[in-house]
PDB file of N, CA and C in Angstrom:
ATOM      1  N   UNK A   1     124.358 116.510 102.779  1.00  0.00           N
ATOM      2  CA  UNK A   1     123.984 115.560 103.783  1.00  0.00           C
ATOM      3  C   UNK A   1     124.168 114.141 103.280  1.00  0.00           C
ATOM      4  N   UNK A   2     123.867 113.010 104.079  1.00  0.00           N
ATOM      5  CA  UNK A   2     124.100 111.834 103.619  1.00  0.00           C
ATOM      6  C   UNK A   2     122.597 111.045 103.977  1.00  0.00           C
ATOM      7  N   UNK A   3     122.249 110.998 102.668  1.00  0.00           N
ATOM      8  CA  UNK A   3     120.699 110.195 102.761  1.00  0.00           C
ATOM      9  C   UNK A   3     120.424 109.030 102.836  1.00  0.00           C
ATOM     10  N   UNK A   4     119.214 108.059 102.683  1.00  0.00           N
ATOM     11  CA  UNK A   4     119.366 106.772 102.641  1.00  0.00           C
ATOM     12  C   UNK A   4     118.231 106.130 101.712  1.00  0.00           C
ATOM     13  N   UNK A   5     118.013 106.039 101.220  1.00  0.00           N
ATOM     14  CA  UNK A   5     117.467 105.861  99.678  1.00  0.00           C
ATOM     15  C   UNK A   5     117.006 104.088  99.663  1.00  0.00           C
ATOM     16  N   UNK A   6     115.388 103.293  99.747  1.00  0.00           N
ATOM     17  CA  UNK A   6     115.353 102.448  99.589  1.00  0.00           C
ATOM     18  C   UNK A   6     115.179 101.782  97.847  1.00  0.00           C
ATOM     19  N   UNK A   7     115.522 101.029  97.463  1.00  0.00           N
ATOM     20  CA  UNK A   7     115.200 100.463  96.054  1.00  0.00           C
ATOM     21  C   UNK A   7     114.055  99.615  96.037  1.00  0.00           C
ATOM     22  N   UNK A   8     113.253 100.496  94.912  1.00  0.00           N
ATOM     23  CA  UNK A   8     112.156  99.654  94.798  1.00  0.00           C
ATOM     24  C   UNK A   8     112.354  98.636  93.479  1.00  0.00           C
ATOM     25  N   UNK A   9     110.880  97.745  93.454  1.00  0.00           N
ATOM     26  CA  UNK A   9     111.500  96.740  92.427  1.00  0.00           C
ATOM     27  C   UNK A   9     111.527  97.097  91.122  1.00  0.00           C
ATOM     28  N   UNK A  10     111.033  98.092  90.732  1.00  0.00           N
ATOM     29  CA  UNK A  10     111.591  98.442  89.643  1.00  0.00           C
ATOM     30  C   UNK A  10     112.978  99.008  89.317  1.00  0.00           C
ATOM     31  N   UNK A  11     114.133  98.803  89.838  1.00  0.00           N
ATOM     32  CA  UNK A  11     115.133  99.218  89.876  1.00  0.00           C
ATOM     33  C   UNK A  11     115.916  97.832  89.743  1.00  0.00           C
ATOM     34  N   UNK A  12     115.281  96.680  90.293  1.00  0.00           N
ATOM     35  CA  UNK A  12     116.372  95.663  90.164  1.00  0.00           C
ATOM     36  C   UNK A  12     116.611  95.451  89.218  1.00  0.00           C
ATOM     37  N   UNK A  13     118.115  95.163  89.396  1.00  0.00           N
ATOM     38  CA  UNK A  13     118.749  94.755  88.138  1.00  0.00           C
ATOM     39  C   UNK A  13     120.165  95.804  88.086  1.00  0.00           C
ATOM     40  N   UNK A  14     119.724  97.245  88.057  1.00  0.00           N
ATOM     41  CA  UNK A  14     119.522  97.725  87.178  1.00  0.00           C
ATOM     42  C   UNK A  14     120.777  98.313  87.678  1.00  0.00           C
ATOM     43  N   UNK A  15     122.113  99.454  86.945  1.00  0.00           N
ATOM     44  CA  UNK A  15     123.277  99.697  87.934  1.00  0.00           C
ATOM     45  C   UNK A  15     122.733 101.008  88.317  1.00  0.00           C
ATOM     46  N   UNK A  16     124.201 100.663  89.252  1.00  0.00           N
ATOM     47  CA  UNK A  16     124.349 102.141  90.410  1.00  0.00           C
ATOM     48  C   UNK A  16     124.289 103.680  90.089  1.00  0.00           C
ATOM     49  N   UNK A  17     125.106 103.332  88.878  1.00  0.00           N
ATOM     50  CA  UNK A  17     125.322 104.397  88.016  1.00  0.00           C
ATOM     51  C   UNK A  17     124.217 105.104  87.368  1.00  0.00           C
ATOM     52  N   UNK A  18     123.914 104.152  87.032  1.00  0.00           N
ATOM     53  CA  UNK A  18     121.920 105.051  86.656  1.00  0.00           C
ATOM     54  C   UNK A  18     121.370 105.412  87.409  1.00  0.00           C
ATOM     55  N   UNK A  19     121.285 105.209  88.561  1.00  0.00           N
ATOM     56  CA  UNK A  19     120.116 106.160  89.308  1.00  0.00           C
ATOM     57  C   UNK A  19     121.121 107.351  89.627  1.00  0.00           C
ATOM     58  N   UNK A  20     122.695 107.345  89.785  1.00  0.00           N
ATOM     59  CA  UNK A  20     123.322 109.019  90.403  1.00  0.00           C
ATOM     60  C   UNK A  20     123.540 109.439  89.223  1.00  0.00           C
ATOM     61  N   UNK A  21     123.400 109.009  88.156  1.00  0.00           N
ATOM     62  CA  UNK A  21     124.151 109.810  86.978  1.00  0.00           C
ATOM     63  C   UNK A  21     123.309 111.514  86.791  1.00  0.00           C
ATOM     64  N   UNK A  22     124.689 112.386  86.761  1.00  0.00           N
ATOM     65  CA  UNK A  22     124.349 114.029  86.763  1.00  0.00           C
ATOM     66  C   UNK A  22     123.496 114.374  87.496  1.00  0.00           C
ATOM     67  N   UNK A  23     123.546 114.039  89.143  1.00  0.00           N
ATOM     68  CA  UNK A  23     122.692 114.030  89.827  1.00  0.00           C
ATOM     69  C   UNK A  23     124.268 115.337  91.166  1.00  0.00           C
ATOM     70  N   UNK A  24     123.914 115.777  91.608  1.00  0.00           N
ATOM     71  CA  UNK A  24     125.126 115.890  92.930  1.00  0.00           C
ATOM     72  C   UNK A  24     125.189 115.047  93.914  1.00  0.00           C
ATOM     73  N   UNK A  25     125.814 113.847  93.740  1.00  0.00           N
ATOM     74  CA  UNK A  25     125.564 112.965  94.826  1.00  0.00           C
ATOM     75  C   UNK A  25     126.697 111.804  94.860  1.00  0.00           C
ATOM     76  N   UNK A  26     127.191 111.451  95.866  1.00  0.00           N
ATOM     77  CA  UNK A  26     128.341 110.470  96.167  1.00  0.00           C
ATOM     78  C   UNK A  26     127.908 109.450  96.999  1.00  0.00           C
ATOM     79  N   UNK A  27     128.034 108.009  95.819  1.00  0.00           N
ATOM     80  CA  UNK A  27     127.567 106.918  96.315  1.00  0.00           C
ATOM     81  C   UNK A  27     128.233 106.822  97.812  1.00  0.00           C
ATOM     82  N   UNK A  28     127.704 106.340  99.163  1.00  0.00           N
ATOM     83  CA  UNK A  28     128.478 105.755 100.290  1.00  0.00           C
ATOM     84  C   UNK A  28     128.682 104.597  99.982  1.00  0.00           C
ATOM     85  N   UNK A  29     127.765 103.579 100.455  1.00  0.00           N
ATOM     86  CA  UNK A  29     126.966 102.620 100.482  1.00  0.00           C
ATOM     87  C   UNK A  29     125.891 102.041 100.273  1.00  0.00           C
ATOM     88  N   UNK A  30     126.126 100.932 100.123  1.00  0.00           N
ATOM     89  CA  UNK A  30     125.002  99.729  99.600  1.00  0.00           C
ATOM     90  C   UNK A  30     124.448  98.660 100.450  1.00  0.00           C
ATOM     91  N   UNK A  31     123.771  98.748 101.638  1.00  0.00           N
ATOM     92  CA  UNK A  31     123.229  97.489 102.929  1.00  0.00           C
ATOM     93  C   UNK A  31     122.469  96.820 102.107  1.00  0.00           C
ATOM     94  N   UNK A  32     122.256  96.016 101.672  1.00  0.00           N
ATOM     95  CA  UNK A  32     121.796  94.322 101.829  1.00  0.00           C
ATOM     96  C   UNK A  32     121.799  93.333 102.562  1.00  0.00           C
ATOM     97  N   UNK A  33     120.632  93.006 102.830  1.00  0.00           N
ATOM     98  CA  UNK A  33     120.117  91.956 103.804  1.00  0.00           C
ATOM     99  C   UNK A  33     120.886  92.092 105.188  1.00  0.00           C
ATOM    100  N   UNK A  34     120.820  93.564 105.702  1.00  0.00           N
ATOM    101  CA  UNK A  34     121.876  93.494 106.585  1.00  0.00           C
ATOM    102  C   UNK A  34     122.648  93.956 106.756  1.00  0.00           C
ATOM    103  N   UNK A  35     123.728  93.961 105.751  1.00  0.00           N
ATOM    104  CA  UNK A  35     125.419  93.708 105.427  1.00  0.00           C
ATOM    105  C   UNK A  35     125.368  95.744 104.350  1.00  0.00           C
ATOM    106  N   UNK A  36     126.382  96.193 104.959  1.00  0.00           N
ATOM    107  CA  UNK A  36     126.713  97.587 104.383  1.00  0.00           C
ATOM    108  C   UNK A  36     128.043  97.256 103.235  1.00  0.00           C
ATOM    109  N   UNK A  37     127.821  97.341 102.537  1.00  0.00           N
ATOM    110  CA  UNK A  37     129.084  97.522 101.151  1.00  0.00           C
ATOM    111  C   UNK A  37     129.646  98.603 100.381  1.00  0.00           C
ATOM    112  N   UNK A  38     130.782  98.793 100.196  1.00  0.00           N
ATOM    113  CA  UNK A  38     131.112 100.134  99.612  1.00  0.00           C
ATOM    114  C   UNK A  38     131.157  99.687  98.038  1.00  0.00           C
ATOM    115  N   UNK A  39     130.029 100.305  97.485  1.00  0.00           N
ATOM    116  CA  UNK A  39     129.604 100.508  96.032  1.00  0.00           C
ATOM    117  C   UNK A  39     130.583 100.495  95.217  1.00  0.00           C
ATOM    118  N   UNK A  40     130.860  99.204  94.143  1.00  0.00           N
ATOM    119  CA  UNK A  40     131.750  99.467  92.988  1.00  0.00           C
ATOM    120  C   UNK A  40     131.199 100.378  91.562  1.00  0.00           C
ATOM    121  N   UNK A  41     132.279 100.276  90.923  1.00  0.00           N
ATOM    122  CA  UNK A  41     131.495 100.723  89.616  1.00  0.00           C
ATOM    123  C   UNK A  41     130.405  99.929  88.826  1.00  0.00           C
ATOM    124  N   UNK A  42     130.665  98.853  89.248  1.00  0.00           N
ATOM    125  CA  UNK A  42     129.520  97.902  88.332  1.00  0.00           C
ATOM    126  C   UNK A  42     129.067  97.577  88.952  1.00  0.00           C
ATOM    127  N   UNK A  43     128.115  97.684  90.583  1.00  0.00           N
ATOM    128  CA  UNK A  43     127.166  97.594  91.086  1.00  0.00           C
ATOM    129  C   UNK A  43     125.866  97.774  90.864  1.00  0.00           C
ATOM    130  N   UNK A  44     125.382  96.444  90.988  1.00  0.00           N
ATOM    131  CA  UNK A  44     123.916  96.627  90.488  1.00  0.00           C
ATOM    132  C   UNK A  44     123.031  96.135  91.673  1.00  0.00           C
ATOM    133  N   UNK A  45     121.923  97.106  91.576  1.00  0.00           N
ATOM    134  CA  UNK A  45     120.648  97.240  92.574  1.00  0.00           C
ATOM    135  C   UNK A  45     119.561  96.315  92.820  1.00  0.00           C
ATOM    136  N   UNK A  46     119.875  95.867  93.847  1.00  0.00           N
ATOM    137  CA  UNK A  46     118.810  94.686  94.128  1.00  0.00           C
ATOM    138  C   UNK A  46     117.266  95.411  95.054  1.00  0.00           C
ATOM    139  N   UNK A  47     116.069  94.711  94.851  1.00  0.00           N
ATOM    140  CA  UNK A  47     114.887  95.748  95.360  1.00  0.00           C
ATOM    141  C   UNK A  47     114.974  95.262  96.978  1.00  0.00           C
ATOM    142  N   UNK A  48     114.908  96.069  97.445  1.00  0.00           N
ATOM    143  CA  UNK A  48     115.308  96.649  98.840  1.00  0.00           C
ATOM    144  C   UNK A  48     116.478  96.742  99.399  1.00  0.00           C
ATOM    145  N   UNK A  49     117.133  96.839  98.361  1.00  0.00           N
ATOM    146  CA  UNK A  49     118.341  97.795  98.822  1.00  0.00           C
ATOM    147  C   UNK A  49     118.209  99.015  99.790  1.00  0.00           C
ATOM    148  N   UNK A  50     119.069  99.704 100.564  1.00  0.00           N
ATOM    149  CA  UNK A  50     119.181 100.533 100.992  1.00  0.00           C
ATOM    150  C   UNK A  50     120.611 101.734 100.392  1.00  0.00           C
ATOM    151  N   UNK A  51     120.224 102.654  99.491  1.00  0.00           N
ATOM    152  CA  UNK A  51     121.882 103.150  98.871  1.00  0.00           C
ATOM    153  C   UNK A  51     122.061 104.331  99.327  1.00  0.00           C
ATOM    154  N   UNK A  52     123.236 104.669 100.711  1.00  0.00           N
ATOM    155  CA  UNK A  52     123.619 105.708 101.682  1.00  0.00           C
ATOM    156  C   UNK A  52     124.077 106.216 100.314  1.00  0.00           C
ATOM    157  N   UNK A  53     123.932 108.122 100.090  1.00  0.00           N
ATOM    158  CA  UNK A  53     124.507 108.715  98.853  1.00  0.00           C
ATOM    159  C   UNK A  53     124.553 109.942  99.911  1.00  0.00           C
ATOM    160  N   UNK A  54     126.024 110.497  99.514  1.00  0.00           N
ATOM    161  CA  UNK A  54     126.283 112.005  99.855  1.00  0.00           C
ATOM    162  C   UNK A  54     125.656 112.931  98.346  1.00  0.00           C
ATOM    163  N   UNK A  55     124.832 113.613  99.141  1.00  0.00           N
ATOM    164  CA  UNK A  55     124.165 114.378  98.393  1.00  0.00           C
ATOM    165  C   UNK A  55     123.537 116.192  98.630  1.00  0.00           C
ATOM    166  N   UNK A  56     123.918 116.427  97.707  1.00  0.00           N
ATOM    167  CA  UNK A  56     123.357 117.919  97.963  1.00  0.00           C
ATOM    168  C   UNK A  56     121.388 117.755  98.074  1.00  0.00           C
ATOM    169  N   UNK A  57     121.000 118.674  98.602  1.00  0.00           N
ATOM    170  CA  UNK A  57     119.299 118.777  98.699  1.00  0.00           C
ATOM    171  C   UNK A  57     118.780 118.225  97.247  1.00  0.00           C
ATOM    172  N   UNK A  58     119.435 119.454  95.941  1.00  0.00           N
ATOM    173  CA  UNK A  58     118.939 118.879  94.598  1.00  0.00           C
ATOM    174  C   UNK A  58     119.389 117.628  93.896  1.00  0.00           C
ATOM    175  N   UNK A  59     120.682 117.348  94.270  1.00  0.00           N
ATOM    176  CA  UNK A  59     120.942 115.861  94.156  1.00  0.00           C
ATOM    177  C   UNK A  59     119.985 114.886  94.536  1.00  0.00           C
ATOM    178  N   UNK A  60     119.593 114.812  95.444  1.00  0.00           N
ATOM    179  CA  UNK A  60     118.748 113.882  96.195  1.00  0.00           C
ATOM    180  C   UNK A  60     117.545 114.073  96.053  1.00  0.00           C
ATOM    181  N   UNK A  61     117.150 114.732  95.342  1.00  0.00           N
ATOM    182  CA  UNK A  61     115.309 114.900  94.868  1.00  0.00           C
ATOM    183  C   UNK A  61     115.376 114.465  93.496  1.00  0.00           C
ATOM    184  N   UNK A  62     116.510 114.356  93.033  1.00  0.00           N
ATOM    185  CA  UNK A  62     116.415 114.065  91.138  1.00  0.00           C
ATOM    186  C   UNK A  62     116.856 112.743  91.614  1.00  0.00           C
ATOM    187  N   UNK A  63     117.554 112.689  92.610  1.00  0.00           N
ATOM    188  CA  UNK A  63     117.401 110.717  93.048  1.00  0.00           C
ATOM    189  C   UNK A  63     115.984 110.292  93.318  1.00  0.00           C
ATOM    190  N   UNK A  64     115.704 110.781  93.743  1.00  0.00           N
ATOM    191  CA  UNK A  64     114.152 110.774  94.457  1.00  0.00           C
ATOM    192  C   UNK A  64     113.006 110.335  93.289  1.00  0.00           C
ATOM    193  N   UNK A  65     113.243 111.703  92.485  1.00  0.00           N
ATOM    194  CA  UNK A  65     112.326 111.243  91.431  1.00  0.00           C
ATOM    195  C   UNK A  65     112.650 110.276  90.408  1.00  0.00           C
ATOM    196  N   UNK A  66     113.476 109.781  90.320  1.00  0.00           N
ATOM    197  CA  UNK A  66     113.699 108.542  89.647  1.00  0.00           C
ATOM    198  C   UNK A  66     113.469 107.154  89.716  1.00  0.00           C
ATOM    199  N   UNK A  67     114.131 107.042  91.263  1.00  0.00           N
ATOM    200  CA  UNK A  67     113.245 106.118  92.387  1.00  0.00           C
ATOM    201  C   UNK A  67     111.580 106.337  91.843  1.00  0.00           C
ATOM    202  N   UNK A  68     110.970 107.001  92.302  1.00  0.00           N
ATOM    203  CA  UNK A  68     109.330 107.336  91.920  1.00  0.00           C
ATOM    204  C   UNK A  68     108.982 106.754  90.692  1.00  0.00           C
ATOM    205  N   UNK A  69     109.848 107.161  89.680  1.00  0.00           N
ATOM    206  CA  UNK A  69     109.397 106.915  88.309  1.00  0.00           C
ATOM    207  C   UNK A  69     109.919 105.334  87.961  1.00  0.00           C
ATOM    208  N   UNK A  70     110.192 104.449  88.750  1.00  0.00           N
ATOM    209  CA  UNK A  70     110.462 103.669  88.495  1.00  0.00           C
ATOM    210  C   UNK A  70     109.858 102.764  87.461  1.00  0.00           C
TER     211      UNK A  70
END
């Protein structure tokens, strides 16, 4: 499915790549203030982000809990 994932502030800063890494999940997009962007490699996460990720169910709960553990 394709989820939608908000960033909290413990994430700013911080890249894209860290929160999907060995996760099953394919960055979409990145909305800010608005505005939808297709995620580079060196994208980094601003807090309230919104990051659209194609993701399997377990993909997206090990996103989940990371988000959490922020």
């Amino acid at each position: 499915g394709v989820y939608e994932l908000k960033i909290p502030a413990g994430w700013d800063g911080r890249p894209l790549q860290d929160l999907i890494a060995g996760s099953e999940s394919l960055p979409v997009a990145v909305t800010r203030a608005g505005r939808a962007e297709l995620p580079g490699v060196g994208t980094r996460l601003q807090a309230g982000d919104v990051v659209h990720v194609s993701a399997t169910l377990d993909g997206v709960q090990a996103i989940e809990g990371r988000l959490a553990g922020s």
